[in-house]
Protein backbone atom coordinates (compact mmCIF):
# COMPACT_ATOMS: atom_id res chain seq x y z
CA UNK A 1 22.78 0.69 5.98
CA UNK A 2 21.46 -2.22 3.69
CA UNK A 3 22.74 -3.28 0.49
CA UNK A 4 19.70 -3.85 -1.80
CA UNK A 5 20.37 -6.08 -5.18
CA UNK A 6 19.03 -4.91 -8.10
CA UNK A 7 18.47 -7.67 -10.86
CA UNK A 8 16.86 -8.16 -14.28
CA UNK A 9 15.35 -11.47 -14.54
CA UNK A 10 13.66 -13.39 -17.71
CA UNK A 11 10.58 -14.23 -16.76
CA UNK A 12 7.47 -15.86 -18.06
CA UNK A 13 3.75 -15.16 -17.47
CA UNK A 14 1.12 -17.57 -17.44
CA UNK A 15 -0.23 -17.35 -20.29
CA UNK A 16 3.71 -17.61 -22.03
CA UNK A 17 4.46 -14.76 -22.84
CA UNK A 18 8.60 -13.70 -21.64
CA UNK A 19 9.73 -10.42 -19.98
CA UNK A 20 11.90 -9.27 -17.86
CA UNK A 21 11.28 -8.26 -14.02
CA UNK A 22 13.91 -5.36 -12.96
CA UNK A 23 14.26 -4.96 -9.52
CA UNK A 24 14.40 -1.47 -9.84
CA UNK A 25 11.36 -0.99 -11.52
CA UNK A 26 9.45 -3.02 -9.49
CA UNK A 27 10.76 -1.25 -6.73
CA UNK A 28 10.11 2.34 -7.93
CA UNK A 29 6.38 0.96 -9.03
CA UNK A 30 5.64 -0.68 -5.37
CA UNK A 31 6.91 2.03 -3.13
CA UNK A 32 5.18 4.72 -5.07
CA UNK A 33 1.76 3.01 -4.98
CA UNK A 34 -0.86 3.48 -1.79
CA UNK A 35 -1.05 -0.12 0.14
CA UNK A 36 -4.62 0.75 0.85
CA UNK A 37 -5.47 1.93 -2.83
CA UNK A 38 -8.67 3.39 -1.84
CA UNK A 39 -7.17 5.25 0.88
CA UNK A 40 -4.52 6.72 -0.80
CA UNK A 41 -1.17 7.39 0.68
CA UNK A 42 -0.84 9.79 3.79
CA UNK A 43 2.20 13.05 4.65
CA UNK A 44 4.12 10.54 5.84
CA UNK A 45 4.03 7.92 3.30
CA UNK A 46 4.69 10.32 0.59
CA UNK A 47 7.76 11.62 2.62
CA UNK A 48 9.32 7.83 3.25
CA UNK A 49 8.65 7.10 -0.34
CA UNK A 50 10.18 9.85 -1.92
CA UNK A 51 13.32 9.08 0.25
CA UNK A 52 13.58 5.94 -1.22
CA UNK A 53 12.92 6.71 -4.55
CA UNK A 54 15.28 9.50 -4.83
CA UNK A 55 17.87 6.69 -3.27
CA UNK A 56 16.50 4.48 -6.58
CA UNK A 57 16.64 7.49 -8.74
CA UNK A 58 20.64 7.86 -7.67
CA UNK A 59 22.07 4.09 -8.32
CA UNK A 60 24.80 3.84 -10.65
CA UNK A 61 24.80 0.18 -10.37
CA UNK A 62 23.54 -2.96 -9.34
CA UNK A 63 23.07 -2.34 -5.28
CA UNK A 64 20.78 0.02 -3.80
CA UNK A 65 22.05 1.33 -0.78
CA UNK A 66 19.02 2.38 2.02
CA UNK A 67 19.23 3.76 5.42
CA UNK A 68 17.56 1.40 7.90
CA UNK A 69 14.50 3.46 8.24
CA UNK A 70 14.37 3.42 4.02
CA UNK A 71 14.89 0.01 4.53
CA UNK A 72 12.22 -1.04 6.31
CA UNK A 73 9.70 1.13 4.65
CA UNK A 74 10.52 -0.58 1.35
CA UNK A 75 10.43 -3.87 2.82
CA UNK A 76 7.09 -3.22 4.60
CA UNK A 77 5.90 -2.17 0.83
CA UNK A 78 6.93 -4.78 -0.83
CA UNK A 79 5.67 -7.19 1.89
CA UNK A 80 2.14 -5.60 1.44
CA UNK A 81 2.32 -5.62 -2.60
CA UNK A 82 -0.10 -7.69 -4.62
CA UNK A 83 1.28 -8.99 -7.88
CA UNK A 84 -0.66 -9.82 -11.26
CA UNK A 85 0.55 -13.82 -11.27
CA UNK A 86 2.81 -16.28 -9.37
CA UNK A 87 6.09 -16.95 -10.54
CA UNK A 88 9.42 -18.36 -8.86
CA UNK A 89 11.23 -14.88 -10.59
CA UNK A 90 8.70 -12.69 -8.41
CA UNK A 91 9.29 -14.81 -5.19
CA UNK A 92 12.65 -14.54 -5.87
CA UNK A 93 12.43 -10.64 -6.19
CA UNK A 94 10.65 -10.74 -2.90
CA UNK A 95 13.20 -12.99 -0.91
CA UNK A 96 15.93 -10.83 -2.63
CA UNK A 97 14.80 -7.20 -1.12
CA UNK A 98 13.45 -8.58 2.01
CA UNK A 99 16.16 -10.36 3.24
CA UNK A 100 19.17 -8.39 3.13
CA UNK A 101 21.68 -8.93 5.73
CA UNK A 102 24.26 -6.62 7.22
């Protein structure tokens, strides 16, 4: 089981503008997305990403809690994302989900 933190960070865009980046979110937007867009997603991708979204869906608080499996899906997801800009707050959001320990 892996502990997943879910944070809200200010952020800022290049162009200035401020927001906020919620881990959840971003997490609920990058495993429902194909990583091949054109492709689409397959039986099986739709099946691992509905398990973790239903385990996003459920969280009461700050800390996702994912089976391994779940786990590694999301990580392999968010490894594979693209993102609009660079920003410390989104490599931070990366390092965060990516690198949970036991």
């Amino acid at each position: 089981m892996k502990a997943v933190p879910l944070k809200k960070v200010v952020t800022t865009s290049p162009s200035g503008a401020d927001g906020e980046l919620d881990y959840k979110e971003y997490l609920k937007t990058i495993v429902a997305m194909p990583n091949e867009g054109q492709r689409g997603l397959s039986i099986e991708e739709i099946r691992s990403s509905m398990r973790v979204l239903n385990a996003i869906e459920k969280v009461g608080g700050d800390v996702l809690d994912l089976e391994d499996q779940d786990y590694e899906y999301m990580k392999k997801k968010v490894n594979a994302a693209r993102f609009g800009f660079a920003s410390a707050e989104i490599l931070q959001f990366i390092d965060d989900v990516t690198n949970v320990k036991e």
